[in-house]
Protein backbone atom coordinates (compact mmCIF):
# COMPACT_ATOMS: atom_id res chain seq x y z
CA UNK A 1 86.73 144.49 93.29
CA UNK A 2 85.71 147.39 95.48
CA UNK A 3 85.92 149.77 92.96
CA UNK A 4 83.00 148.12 91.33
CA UNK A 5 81.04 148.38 94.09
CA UNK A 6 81.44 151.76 94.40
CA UNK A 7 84.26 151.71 96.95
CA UNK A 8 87.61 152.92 97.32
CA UNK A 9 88.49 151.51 101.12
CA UNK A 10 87.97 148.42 103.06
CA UNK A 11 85.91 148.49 105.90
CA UNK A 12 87.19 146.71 108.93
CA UNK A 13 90.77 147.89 108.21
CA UNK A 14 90.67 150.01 111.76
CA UNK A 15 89.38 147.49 113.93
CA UNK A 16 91.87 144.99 112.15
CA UNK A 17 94.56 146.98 113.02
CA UNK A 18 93.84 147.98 116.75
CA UNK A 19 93.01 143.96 117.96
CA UNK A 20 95.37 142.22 115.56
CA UNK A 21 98.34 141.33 118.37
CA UNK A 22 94.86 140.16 120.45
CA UNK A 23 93.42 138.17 117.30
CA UNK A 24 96.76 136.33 116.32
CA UNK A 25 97.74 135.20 119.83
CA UNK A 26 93.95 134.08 120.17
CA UNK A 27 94.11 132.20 116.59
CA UNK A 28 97.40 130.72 116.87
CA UNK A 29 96.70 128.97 120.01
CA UNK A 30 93.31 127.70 118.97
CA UNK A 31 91.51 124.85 117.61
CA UNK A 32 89.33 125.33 115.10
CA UNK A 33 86.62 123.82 112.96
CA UNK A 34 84.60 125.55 109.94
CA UNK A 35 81.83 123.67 108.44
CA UNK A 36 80.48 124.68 105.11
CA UNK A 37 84.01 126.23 104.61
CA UNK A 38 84.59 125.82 100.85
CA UNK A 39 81.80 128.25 99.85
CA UNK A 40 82.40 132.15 99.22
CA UNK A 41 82.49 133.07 102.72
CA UNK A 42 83.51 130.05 104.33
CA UNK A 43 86.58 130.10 102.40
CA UNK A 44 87.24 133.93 103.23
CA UNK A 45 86.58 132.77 106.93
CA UNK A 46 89.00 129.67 106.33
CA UNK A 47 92.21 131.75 104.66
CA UNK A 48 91.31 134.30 107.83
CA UNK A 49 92.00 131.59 109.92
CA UNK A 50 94.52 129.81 108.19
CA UNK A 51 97.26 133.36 108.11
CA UNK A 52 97.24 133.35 111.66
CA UNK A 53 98.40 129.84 111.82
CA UNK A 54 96.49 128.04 114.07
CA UNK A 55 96.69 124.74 115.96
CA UNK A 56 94.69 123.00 114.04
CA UNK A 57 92.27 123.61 111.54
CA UNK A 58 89.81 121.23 110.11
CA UNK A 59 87.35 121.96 106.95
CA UNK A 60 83.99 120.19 106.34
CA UNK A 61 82.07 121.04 103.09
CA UNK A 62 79.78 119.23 101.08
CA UNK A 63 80.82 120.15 97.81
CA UNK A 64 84.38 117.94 96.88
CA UNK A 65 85.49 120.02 93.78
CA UNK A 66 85.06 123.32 96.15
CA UNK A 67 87.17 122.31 98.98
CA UNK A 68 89.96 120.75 96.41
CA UNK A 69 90.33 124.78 94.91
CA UNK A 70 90.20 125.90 98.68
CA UNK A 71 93.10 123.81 99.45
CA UNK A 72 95.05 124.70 95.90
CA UNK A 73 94.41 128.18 96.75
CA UNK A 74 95.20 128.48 100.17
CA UNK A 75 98.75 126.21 99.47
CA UNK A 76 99.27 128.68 96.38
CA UNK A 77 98.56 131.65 98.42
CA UNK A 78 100.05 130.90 101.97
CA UNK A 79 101.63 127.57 101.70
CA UNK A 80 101.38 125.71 104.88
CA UNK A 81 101.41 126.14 109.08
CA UNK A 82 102.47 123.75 111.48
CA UNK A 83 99.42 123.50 112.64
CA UNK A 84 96.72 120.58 111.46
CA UNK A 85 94.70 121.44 108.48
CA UNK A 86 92.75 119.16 106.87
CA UNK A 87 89.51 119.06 104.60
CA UNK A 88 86.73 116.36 104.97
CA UNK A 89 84.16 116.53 101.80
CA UNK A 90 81.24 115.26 104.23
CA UNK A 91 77.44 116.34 104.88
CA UNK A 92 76.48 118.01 107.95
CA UNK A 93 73.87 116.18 108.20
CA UNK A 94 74.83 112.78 107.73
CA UNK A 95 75.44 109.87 109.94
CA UNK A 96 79.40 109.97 108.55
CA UNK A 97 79.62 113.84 109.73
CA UNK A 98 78.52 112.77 112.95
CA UNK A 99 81.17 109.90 113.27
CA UNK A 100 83.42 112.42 112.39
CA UNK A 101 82.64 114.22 115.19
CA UNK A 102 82.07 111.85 117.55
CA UNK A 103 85.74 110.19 116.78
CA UNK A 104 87.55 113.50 117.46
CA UNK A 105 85.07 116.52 118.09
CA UNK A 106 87.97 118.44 120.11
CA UNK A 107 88.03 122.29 118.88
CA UNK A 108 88.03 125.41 120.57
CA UNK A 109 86.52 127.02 118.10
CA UNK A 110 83.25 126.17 116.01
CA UNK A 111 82.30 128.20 112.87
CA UNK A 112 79.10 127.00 110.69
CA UNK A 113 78.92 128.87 107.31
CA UNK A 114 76.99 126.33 105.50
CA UNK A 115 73.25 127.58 104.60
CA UNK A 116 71.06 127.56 101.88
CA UNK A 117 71.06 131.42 100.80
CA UNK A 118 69.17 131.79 97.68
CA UNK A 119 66.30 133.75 97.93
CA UNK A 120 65.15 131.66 94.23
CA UNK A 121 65.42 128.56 96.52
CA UNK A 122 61.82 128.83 97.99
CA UNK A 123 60.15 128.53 94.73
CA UNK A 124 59.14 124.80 95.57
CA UNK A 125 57.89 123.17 98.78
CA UNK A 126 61.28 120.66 98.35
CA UNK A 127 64.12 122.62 97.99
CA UNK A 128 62.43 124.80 101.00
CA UNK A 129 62.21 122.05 103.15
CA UNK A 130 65.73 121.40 102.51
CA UNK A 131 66.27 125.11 103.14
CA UNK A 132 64.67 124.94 106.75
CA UNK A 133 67.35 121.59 106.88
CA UNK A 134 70.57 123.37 106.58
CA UNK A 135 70.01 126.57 107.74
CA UNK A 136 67.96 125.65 111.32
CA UNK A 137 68.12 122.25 111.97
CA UNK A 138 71.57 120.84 111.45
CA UNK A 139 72.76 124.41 112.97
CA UNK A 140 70.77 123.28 116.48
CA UNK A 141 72.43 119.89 116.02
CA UNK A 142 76.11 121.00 115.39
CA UNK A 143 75.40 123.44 118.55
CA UNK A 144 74.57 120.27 120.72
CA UNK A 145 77.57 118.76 119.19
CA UNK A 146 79.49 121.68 120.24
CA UNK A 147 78.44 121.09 123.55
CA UNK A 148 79.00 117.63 123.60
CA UNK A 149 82.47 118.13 123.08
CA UNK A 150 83.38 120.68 125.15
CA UNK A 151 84.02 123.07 122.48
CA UNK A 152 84.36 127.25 123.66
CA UNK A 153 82.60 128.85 120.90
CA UNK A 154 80.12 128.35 118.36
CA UNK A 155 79.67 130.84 115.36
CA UNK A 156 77.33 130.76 112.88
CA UNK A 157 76.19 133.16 110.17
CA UNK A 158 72.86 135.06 109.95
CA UNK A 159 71.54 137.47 107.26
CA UNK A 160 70.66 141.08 107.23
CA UNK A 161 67.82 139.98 105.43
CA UNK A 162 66.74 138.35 108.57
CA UNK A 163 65.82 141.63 110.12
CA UNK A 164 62.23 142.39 109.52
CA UNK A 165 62.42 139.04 106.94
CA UNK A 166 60.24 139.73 103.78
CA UNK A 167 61.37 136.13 102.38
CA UNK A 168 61.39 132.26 103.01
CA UNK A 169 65.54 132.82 103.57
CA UNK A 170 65.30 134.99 105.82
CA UNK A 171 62.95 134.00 108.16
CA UNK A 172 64.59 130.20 108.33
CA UNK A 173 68.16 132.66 109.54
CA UNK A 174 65.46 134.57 112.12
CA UNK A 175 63.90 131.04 113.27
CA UNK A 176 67.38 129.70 113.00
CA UNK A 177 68.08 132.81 115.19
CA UNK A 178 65.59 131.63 118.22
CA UNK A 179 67.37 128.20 118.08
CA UNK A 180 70.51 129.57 118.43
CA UNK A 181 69.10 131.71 121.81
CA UNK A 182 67.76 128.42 123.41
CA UNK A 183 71.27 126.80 122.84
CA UNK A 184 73.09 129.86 124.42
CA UNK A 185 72.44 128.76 127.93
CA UNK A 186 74.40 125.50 127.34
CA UNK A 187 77.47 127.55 125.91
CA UNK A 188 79.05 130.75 123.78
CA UNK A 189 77.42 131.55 120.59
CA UNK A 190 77.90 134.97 118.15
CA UNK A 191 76.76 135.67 115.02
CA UNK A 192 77.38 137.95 112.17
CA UNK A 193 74.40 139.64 109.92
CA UNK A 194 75.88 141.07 106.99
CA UNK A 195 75.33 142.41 103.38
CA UNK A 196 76.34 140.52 99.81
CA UNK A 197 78.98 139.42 99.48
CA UNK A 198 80.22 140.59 96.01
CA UNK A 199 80.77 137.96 93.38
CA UNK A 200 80.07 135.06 95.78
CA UNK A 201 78.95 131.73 94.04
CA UNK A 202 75.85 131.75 92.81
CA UNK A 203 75.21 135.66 93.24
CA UNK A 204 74.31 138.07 90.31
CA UNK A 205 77.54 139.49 90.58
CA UNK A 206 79.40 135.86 90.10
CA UNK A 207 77.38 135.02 86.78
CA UNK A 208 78.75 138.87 85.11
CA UNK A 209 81.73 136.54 84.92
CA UNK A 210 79.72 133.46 83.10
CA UNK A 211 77.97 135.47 81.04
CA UNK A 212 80.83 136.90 79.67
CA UNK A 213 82.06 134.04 79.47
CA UNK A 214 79.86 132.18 77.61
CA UNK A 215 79.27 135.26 75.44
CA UNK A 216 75.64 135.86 76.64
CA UNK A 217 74.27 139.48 78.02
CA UNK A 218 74.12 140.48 81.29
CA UNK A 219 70.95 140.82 82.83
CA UNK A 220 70.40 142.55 86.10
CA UNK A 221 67.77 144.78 88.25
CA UNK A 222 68.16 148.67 87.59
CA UNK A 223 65.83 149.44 90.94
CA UNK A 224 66.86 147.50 93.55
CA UNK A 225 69.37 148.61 95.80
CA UNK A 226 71.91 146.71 98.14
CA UNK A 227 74.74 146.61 100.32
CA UNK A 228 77.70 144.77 99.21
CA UNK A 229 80.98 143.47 101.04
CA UNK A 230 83.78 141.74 99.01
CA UNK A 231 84.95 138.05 100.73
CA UNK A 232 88.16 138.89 102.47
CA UNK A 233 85.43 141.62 105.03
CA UNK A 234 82.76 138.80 105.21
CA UNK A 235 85.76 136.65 106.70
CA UNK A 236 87.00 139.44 108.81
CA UNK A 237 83.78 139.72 110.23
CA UNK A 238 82.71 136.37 110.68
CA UNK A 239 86.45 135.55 112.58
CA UNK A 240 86.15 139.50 114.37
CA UNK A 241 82.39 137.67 115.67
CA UNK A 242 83.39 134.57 116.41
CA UNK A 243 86.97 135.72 118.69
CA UNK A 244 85.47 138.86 120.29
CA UNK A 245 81.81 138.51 120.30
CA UNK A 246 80.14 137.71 123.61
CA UNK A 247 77.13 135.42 124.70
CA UNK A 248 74.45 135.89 122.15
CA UNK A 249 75.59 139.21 120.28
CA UNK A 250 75.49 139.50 116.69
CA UNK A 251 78.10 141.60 114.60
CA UNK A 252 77.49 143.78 111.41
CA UNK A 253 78.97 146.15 109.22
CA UNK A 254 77.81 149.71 110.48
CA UNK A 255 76.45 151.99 107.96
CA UNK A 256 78.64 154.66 106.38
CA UNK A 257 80.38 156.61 103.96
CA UNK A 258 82.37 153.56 103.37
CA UNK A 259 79.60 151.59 103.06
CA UNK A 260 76.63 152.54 100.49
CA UNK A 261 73.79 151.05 98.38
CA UNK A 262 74.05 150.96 94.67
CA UNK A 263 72.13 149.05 92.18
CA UNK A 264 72.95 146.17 90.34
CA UNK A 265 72.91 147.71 87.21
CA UNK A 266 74.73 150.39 88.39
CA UNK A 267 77.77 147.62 89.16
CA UNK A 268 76.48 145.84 86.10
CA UNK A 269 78.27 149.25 84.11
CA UNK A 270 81.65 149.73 86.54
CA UNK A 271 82.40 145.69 85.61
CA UNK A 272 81.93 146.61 81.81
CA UNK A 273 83.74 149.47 82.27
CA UNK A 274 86.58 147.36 84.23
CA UNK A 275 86.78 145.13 81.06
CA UNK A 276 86.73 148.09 78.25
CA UNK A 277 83.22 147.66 77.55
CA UNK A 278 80.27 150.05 77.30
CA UNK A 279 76.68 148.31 78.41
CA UNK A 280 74.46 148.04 75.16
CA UNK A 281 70.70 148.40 76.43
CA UNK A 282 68.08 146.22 75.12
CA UNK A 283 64.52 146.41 75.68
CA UNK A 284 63.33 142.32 75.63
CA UNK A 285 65.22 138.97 76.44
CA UNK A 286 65.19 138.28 72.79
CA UNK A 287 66.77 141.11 71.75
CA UNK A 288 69.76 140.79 74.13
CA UNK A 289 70.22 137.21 73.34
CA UNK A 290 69.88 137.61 69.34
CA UNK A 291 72.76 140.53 70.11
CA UNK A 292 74.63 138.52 72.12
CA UNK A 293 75.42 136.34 69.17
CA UNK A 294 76.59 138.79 66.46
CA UNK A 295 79.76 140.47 66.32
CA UNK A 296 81.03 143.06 69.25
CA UNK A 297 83.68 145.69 69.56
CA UNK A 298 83.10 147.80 72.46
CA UNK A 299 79.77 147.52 73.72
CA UNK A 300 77.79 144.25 75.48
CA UNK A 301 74.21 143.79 75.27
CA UNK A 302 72.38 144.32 78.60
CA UNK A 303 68.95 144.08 80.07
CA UNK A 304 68.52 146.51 82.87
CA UNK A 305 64.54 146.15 83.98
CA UNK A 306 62.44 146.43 87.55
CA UNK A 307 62.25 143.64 89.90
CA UNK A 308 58.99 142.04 90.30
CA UNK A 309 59.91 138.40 91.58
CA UNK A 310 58.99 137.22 95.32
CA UNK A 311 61.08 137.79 98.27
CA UNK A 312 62.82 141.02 96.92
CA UNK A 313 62.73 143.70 99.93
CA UNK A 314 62.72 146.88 98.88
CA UNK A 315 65.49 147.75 101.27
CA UNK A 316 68.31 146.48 103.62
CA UNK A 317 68.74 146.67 107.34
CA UNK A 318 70.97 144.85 109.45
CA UNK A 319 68.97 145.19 112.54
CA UNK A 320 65.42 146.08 113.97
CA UNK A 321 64.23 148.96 116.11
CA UNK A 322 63.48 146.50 118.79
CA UNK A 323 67.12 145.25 119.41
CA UNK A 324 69.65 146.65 121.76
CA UNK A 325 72.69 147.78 119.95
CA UNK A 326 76.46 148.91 121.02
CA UNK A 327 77.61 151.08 118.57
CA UNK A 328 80.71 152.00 120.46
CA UNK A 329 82.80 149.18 120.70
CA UNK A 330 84.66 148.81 117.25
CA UNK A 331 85.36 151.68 114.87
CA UNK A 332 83.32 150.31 111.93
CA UNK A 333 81.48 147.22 113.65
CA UNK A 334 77.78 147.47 115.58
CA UNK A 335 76.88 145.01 117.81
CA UNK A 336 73.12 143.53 118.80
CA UNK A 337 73.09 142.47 122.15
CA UNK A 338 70.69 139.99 123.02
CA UNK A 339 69.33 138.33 126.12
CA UNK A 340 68.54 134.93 126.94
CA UNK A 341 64.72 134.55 126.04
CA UNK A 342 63.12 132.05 124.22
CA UNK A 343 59.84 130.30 123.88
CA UNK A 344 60.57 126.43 123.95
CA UNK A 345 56.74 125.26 123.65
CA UNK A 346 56.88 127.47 119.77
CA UNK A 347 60.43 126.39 119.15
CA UNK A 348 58.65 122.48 120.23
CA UNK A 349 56.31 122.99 117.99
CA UNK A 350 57.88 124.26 115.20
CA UNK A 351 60.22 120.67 115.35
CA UNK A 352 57.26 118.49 115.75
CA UNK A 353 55.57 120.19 112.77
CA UNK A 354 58.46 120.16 110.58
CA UNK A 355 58.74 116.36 111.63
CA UNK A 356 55.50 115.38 111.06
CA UNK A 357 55.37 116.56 107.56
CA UNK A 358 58.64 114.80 106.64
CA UNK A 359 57.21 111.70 108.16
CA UNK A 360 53.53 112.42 105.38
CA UNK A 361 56.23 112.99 102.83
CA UNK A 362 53.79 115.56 101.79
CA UNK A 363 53.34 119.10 102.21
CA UNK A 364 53.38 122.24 100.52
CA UNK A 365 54.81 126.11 100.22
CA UNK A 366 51.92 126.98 102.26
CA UNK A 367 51.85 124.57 105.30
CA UNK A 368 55.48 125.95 105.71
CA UNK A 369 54.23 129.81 105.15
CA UNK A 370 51.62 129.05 108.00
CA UNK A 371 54.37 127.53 110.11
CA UNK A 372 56.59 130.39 109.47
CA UNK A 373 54.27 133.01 110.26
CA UNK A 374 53.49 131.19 113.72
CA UNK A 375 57.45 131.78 114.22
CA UNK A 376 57.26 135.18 113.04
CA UNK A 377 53.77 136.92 113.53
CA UNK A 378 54.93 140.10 111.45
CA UNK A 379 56.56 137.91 109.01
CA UNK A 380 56.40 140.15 105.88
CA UNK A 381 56.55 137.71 103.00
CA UNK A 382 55.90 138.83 99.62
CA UNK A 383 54.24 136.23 97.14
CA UNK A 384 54.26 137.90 93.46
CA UNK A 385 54.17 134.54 91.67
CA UNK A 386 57.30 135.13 89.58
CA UNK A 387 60.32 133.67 90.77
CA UNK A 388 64.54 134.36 89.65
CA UNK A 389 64.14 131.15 87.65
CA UNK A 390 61.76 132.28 85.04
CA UNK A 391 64.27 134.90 83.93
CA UNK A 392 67.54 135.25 82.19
């Protein structure tokens, strides 16, 4: 997998390496509990966990058939631990989740992966509210939970698109971002920003494998650039974050020789290539589909074209030129350091607002735009009209 995006080495391997005695004894002591842990990352954070045998470690994900291939994979890659693992196929935020919690709660260790990541998934005013749900709201409440209980330390994911946000996604990880300071007084909380993460569900990079599948072309960007990290890293980070990261600080991947843009379409090629294919490039939808259906040997019909759908940013960055960074701690980690400071009449406001339009059961894209851009003055959202879902 990192070959095909453009890599030869793994990133964190160093700072793996020179805490590892200090991670294991930490881990194998511990109590943990991961919440959206059957998707893409929370499964890399859940085998990161689960190799280091710890005390107990309990799963909570929405999705049923995801957490059953967690568990097949981790028994057919590990086996078991001595420890207590168990999976619970249960909603964050539902009134069962919370009787869950409320019946045992006891864990050193929280980690929330669960969010709604799709930049495609603020085309309507629903699925956005939804959005604002998952990835602010029920992280504030599983904090308070957190404290409730007792627990140590709560980790929760962020997004490097969250720096300088130019979409819906982002700026519900930077508001989610502010919730998470306000909560920090009360107890321990580290985050992680961090690039794709390469043939997650969902991603560009995951359907290559459907398309092919289903004998349909691939269709990808040729002109927008991004960072990628493979699963195992994003669990190394998010468990390197959540062990060693102090009061407020948030971990990503520094920038490098081992780590580099490249396009989709570049990637697009190498997984061809990987499969003894050469791309085939078409000039309309139609053409690639009509292709798609006759007879191959060697080549596979592609549509490389520019990217002119809403919330693309035309580049990454993990952090802003506002935030205080330590560079020095970890070989191939940065750290943003941030201090308690938060504004709890906007944060107040935001809830109220967000509560009052639930309680209408009617609002639009642009009531929460508005709202968003009170959050975030320099909020740089780009509206195009076009959206992921009105192309192949």
């Amino acid at each position: 997998m990192l070959r095909l995006i453009g890599r030869e080495k793994k990133l964190f391997t160093q700072d793996l390496k020179k805490h590892r005695i200090e991670l294991d004894k930490i881990v194998s002591s511990s109590k943990f509990l991961v919440l959206g842990g059957a998707g893409s990352i929370g499964q890399a954070v859940t085998k990161e966990i689960f190799k280091r045998n710890p005390k107990k470690l309990h799963v909570v994900d929405i999705s049923e058939n995801n957490m059953v291939e967690l568990v097949r994979d981790i028994r057919s890659s590990f086996g078991y631990i001595e420890g207590d693992f168990q999976t619970f196929a249960l909603n964050i935020g539902s009134i069962e989740y919370d009787a869950f919690i409320e019946a045992d709660g006891k864990y050193e260790y929280v980690l929330n992966l669960s969010a709604l990541k799709h930049v495609r998934s603020e085309k309507d005013p629903y699925t956005l509210m939804r959005m604002i749900d998952v990835n602010i709201f029920n992280t504030d409440k599983t904090i308070q939970q957190s404290i409730d209980k007792g627990v140590k330390k709560y980790f929760c994911v962020s997004t490097d698109k969250a720096a300088n946000p130019a979409n819906m996604m982002g700026a519900s990880k930077r508001i989610m971002e502010m919730f998470v300071n306000r909560r920090s007084k009360d107890i321990n909380i580290s985050m992680a920003r961090f690039a794709n993460v390469a043939f997650s569900d969902g991603s560009l990079l995951h359907s290559f494998n459907k398309r092919i599948e289903k004998n349909q072309p691939l269709v990808a960007p040729n002109d927008v650039k991004r960072y990628f990290v493979i699963p195992e890293e994003s669990g190394e980070l998010c468990l390197m974050s959540c062990i060693f990261g102090e009061n407020r600080e948030i971990f990503f991947p520094k920038l490098s020789e081992n780590l580099h843009l490249i396009t989709f379409s570049e990637i697009a090629i190498r997984y061809l290539k990987s499969k003894g294919l050469e791309p085939k490039l078409c000039n309309t939808e139609d053409e690639a589909r009509e292709l798609a259906h006759t007879k191959l040997d060697e080549t596979w019909p592609c549509l490389f074209t520019k990217s002119d759908t809403t919330g693309e940013k035309d580049f990454e960055e993990f952090f802003t030129i506002s935030e205080q960074l330590d560079m020095d701690r970890f070989e191939n980690l940065g750290v943003i350091k941030n201090e308690l400071s938060f504004d709890n009449t906007l944060l107040e406001m935001f809830e109220s607002s967000i509560i009052q339009l639930k309680e209408n059961k009617k609002w639009n894209k642009e009531d929460i735009k508005q709202l968003f851009h009170k959050m975030i003055p320099d909020f740089g959202h780009k509206e195009t009209g076009k959206y992921l879902d009105s192309k192949m």
